[in-house]
Structures are given as structure tokens and as C-alpha cells.
PDB file of N, CA and C in Angstrom:
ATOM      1  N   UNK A   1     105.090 119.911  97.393  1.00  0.00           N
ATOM      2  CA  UNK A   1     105.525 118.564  97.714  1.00  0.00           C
ATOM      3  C   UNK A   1     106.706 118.196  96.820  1.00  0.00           C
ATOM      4  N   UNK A   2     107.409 117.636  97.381  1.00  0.00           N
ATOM      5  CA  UNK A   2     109.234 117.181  96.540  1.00  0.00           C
ATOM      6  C   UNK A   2     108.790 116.124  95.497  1.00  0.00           C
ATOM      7  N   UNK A   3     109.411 116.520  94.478  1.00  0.00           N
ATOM      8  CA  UNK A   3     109.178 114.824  93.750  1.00  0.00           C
ATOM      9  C   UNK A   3     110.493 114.079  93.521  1.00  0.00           C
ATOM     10  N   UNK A   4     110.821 113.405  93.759  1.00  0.00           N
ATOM     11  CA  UNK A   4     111.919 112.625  93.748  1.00  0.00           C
ATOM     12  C   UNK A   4     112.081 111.388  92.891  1.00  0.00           C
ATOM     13  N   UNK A   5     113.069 111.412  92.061  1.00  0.00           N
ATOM     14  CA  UNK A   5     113.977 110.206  91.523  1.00  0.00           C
ATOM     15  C   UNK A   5     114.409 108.999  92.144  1.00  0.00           C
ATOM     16  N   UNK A   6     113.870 107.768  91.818  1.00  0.00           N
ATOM     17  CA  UNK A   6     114.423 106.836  92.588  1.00  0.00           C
ATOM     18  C   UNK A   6     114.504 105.372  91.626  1.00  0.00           C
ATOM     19  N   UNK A   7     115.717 104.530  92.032  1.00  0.00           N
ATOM     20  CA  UNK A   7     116.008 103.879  91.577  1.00  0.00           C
ATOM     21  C   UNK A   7     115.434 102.126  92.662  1.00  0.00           C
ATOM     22  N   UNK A   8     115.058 101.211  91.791  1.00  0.00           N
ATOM     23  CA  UNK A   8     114.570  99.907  92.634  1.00  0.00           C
ATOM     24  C   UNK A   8     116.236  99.246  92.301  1.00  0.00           C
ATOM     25  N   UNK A   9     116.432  98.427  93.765  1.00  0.00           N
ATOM     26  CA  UNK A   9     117.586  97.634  93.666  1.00  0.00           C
ATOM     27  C   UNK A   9     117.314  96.305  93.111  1.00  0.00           C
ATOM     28  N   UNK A  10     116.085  95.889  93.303  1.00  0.00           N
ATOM     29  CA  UNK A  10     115.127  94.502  92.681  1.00  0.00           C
ATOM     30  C   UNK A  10     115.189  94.647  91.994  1.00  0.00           C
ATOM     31  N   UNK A  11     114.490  95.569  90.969  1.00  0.00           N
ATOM     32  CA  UNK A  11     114.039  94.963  89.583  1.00  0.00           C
ATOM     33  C   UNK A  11     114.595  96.162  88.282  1.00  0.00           C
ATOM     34  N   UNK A  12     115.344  96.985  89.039  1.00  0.00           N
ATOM     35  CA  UNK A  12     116.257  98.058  88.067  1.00  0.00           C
ATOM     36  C   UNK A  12     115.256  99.304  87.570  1.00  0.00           C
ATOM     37  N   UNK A  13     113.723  98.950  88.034  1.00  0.00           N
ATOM     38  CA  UNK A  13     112.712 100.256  87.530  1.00  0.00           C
ATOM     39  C   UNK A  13     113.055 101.471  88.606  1.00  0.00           C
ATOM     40  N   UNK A  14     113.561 102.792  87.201  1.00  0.00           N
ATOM     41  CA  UNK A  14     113.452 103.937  88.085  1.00  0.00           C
ATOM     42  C   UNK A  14     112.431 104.940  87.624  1.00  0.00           C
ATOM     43  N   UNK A  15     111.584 105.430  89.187  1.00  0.00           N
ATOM     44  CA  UNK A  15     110.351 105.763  88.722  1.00  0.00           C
ATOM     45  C   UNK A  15     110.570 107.108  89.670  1.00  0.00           C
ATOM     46  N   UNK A  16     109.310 108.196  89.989  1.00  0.00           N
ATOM     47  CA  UNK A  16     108.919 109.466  90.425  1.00  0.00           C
ATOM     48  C   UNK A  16     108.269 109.012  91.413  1.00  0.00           C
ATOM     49  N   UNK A  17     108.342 110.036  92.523  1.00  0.00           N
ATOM     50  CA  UNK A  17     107.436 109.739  93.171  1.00  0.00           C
ATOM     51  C   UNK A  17     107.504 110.996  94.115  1.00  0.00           C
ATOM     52  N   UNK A  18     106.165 111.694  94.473  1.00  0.00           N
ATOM     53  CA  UNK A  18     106.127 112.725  95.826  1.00  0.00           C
ATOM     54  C   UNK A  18     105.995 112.414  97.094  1.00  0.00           C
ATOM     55  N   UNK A  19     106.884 112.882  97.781  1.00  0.00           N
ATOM     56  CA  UNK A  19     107.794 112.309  99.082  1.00  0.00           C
ATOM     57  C   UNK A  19     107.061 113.511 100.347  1.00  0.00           C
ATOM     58  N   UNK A  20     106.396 113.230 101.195  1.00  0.00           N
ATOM     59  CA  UNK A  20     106.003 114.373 101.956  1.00  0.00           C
ATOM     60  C   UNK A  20     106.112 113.606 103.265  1.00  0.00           C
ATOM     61  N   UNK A  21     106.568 113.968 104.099  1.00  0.00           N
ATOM     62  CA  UNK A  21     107.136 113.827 105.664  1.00  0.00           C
ATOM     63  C   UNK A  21     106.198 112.360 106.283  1.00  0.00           C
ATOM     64  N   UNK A  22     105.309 112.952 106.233  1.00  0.00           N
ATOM     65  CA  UNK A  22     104.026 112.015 106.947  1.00  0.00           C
ATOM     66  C   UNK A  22     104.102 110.925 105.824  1.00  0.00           C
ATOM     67  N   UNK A  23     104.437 110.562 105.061  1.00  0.00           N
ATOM     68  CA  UNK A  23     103.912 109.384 104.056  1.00  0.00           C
ATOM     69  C   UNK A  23     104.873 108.215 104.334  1.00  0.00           C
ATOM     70  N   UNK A  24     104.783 106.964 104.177  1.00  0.00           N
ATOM     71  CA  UNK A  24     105.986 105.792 104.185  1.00  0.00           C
ATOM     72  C   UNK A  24     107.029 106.051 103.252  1.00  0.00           C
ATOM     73  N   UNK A  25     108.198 104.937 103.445  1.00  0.00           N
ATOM     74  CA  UNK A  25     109.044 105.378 102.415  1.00  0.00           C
ATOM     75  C   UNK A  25     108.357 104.774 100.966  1.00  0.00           C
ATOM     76  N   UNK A  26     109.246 104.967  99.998  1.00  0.00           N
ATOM     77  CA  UNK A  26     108.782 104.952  98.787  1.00  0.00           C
ATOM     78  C   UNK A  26     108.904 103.475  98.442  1.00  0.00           C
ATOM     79  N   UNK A  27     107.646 103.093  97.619  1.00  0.00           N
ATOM     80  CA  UNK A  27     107.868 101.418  97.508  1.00  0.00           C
ATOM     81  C   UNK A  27     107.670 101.889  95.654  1.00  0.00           C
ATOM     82  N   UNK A  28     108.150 100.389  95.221  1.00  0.00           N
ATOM     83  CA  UNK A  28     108.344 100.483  93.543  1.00  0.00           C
ATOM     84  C   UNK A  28     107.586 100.245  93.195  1.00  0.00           C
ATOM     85  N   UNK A  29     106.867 100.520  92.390  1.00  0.00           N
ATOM     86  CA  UNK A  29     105.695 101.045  91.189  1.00  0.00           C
ATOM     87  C   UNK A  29     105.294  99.277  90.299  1.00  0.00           C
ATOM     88  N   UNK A  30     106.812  98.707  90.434  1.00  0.00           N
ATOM     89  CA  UNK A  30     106.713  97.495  89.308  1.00  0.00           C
ATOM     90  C   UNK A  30     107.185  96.504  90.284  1.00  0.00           C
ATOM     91  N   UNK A  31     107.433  96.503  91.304  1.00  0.00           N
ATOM     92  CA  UNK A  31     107.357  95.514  91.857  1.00  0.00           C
ATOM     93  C   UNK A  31     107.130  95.273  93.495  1.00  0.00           C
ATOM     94  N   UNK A  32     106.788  96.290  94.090  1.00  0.00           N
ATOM     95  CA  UNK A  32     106.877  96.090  95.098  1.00  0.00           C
ATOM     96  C   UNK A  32     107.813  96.445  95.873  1.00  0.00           C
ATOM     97  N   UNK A  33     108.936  96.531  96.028  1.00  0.00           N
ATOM     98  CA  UNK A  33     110.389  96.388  96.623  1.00  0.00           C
ATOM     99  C   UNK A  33     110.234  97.565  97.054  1.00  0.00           C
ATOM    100  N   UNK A  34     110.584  97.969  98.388  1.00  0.00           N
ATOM    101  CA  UNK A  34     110.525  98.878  99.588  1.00  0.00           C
ATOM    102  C   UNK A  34     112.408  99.220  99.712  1.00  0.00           C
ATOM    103  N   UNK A  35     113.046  98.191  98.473  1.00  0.00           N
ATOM    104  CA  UNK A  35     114.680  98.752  98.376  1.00  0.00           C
ATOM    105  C   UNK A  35     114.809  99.548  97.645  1.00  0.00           C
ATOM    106  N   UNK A  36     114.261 100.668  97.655  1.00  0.00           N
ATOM    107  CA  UNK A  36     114.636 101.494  96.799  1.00  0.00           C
ATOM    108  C   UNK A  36     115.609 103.035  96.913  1.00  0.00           C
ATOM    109  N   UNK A  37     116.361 103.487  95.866  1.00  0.00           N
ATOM    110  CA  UNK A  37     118.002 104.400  96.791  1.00  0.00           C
ATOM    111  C   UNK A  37     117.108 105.893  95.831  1.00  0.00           C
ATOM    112  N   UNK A  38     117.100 106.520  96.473  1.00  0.00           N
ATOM    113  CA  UNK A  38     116.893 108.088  96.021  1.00  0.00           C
ATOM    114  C   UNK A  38     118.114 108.382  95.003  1.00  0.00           C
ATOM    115  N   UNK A  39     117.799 109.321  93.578  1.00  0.00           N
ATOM    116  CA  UNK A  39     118.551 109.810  92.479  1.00  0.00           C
ATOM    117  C   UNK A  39     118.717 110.760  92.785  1.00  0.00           C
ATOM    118  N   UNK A  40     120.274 111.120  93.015  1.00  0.00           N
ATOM    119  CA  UNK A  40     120.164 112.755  92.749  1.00  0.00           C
ATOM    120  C   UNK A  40     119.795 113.117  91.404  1.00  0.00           C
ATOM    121  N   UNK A  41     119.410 114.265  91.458  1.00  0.00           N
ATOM    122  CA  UNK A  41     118.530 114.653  90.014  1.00  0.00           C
ATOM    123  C   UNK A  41     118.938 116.479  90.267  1.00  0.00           C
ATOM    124  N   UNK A  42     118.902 116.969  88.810  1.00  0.00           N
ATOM    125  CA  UNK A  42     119.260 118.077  88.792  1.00  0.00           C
ATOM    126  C   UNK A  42     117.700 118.918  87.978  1.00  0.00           C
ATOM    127  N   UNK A  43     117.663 120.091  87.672  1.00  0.00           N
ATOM    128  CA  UNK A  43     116.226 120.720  87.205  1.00  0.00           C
ATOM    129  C   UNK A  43     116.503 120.488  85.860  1.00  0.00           C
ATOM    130  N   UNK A  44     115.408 119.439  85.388  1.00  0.00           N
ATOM    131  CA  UNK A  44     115.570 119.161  83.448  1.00  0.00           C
ATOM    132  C   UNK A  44     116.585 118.793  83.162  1.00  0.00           C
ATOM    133  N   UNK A  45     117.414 118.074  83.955  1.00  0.00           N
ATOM    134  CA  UNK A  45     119.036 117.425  83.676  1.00  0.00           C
ATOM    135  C   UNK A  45     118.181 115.779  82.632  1.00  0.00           C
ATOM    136  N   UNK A  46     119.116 116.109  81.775  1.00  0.00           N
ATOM    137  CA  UNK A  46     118.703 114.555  80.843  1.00  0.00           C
ATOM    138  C   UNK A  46     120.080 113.886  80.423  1.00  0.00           C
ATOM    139  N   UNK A  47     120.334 113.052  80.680  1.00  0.00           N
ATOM    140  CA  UNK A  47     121.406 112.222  80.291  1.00  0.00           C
ATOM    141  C   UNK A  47     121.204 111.439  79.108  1.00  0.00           C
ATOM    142  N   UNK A  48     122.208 111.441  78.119  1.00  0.00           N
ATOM    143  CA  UNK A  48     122.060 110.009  77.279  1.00  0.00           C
ATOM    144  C   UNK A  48     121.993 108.789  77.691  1.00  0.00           C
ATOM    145  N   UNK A  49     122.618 108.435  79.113  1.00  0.00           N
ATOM    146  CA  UNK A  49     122.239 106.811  79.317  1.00  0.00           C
ATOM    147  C   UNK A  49     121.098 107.135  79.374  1.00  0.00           C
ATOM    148  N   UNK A  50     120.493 107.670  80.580  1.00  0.00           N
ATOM    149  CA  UNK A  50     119.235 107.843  80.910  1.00  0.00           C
ATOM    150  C   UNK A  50     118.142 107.904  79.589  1.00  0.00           C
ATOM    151  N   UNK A  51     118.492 108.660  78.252  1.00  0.00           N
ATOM    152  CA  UNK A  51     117.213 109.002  77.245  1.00  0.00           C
ATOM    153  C   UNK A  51     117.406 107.272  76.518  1.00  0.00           C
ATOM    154  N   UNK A  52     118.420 106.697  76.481  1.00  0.00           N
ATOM    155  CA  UNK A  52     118.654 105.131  76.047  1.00  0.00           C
ATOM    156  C   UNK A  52     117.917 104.441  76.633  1.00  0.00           C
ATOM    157  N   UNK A  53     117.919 104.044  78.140  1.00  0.00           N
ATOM    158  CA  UNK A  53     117.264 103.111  78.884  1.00  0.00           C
ATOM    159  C   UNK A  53     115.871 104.006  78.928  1.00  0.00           C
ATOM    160  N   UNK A  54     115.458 104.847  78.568  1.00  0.00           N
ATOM    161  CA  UNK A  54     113.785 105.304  78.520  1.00  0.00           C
ATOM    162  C   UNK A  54     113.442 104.529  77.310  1.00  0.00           C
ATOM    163  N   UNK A  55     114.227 104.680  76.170  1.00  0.00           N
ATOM    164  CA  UNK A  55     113.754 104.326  74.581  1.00  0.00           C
ATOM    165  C   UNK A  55     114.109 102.977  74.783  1.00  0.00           C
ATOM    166  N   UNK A  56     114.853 102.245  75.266  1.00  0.00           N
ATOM    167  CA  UNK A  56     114.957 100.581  75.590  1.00  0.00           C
ATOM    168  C   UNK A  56     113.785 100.063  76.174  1.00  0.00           C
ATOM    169  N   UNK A  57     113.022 100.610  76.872  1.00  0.00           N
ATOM    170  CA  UNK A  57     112.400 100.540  77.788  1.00  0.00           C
ATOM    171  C   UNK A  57     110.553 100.716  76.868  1.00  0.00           C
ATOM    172  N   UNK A  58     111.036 101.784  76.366  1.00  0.00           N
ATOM    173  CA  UNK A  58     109.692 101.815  75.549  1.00  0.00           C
ATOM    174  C   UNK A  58     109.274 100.938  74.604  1.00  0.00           C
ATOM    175  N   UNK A  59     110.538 100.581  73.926  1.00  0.00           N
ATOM    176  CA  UNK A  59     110.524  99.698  72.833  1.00  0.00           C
ATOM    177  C   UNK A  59     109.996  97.999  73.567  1.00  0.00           C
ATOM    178  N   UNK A  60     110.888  97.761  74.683  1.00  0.00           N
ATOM    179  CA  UNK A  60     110.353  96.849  74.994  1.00  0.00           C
ATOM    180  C   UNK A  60     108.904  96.435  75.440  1.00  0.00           C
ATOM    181  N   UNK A  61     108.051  97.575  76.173  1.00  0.00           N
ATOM    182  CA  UNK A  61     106.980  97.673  76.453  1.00  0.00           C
ATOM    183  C   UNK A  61     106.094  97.486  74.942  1.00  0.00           C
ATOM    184  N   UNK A  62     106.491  98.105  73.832  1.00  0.00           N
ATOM    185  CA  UNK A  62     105.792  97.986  72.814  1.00  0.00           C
ATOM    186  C   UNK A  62     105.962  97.200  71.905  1.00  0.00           C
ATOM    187  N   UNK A  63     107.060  96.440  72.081  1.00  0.00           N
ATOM    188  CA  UNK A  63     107.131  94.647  71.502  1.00  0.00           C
ATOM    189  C   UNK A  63     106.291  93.562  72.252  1.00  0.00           C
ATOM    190  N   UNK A  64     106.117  93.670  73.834  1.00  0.00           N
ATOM    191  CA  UNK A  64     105.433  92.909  74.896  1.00  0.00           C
ATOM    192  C   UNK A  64     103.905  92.985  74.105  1.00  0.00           C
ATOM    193  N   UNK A  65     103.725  94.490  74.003  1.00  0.00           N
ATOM    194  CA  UNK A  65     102.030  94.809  73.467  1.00  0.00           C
ATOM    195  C   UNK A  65     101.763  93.980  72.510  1.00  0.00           C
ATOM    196  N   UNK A  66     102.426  94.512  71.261  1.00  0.00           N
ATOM    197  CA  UNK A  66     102.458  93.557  69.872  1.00  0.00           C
ATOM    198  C   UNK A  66     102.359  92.126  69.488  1.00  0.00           C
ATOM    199  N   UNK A  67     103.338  91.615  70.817  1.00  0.00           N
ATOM    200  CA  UNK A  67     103.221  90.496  70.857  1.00  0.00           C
ATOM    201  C   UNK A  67     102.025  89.753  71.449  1.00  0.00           C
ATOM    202  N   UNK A  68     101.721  90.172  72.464  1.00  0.00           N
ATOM    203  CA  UNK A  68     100.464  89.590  73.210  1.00  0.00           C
ATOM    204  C   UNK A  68      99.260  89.536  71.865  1.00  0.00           C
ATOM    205  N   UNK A  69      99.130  90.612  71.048  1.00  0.00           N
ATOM    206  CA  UNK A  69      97.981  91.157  70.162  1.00  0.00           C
ATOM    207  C   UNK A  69      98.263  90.174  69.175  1.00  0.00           C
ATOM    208  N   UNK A  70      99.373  89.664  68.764  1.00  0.00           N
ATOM    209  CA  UNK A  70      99.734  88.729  67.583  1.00  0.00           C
ATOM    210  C   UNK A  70      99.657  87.242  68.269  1.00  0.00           C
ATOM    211  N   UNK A  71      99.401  86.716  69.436  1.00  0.00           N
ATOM    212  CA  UNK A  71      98.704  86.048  70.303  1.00  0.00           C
ATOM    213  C   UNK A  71      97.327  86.355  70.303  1.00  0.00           C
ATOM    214  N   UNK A  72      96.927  87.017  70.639  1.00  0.00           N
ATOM    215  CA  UNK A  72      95.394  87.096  70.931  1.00  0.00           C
ATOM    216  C   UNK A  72      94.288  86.809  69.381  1.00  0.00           C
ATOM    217  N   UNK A  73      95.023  87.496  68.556  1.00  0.00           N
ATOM    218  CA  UNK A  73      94.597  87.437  67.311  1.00  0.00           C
ATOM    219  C   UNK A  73      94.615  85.792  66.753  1.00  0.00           C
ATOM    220  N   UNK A  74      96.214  85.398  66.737  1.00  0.00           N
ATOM    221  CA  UNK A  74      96.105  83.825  66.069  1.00  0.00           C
ATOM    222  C   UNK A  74      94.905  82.894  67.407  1.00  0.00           C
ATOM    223  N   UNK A  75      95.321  82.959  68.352  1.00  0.00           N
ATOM    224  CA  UNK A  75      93.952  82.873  68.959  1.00  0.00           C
ATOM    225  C   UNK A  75      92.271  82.795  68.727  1.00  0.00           C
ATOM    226  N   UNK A  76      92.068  83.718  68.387  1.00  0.00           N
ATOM    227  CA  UNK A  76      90.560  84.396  67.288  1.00  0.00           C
ATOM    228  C   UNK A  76      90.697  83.310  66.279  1.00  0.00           C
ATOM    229  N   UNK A  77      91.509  83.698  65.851  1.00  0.00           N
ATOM    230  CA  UNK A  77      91.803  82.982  64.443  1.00  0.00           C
ATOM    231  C   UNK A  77      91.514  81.198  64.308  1.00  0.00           C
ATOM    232  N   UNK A  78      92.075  80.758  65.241  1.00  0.00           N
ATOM    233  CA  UNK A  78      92.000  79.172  65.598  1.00  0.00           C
ATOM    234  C   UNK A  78      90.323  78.996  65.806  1.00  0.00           C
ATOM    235  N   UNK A  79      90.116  79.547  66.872  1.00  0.00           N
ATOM    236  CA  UNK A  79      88.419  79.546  67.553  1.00  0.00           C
ATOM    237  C   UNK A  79      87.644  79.528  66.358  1.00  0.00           C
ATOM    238  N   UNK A  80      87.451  80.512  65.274  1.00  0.00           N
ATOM    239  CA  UNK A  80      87.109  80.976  64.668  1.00  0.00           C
ATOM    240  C   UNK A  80      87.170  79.968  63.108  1.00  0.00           C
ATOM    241  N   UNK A  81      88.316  79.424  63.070  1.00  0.00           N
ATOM    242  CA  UNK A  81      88.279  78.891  61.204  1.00  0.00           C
ATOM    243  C   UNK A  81      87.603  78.088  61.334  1.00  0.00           C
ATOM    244  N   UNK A  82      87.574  77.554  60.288  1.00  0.00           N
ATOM    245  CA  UNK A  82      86.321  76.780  59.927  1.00  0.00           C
ATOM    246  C   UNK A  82      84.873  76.814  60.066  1.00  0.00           C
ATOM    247  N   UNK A  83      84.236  77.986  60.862  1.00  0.00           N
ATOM    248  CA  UNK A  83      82.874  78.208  61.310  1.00  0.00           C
ATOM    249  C   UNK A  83      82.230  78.947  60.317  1.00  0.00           C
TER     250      UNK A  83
END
């Protein structure tokens, strides 16, 4: 089965996905959007934009985490003083 590169025109997430004849076209992973344009892609081709917007991407996912947890915690924390 092909796996293919694809880019969302909505929301800029480019994700994988296996493409086999019989299946619909490819919808986005993060949002829904059925606009999505096929990557050409080469075998283990890695680009520097591309390894940037992965590590942009990670970082942001793991500030979102942190943050929610430094929420959830002062949270606890409120419920919690004085008892």
C-alpha cells in the first residue's frame, strides 16, 4: 500500500497517510479538511525547512502540554489550600 505525503490547505498540518484505490480521498488528521494537495516526496529525502517546522511543531506541542499541567496543578492547588 503507497504511503503518501500530504499537505492540509486549512490548517497547514502535513501528515502520512496510506492511499489504496478503494479508500476516499485523504481527509486531515487535525482538522478535518478534505483540502488536502499530495507532497511529492523522495525515499528518506529530509529537508531543513521540513526538520524546522517538525522541531517548531514539537516544541509547540510541548509548551501546550506544560502549560495545561501548570494549569491543572495551580488548580489542585486553589481546591486544595487551606484544607
Amino acid at each position: 500500500m503507497p504511503l503518501y505525503d500530504f499537505h492540509c490547505n486549512e490548517c497547514g498540518h502535513e501528515f502520512e497517510a496510506l492511499v489504496r484505490p478503494q479508500d476516499p480521498p485523504a481527509k486531515c488528521p487535525s482538522c478535518q479538511s478534505a483540502t488536502v494537495e499530495k507532497l511529492l516526496s523522495g525515499f528518506a529525502l529530509h529537508t531543513e525547512d521540513r526538520h524546522r517546522a517538525a522541531v517548531a511543531d514539537s516544541r509547540k506541542r510541548q509548551i501546550a502540554k506544560n502549560k495545561d499541567k501548570l494549569v491543572a496543578e495551580e488548580e489542585y492547588r486553589k481546591e486544595h489550600e487551606g484544607h
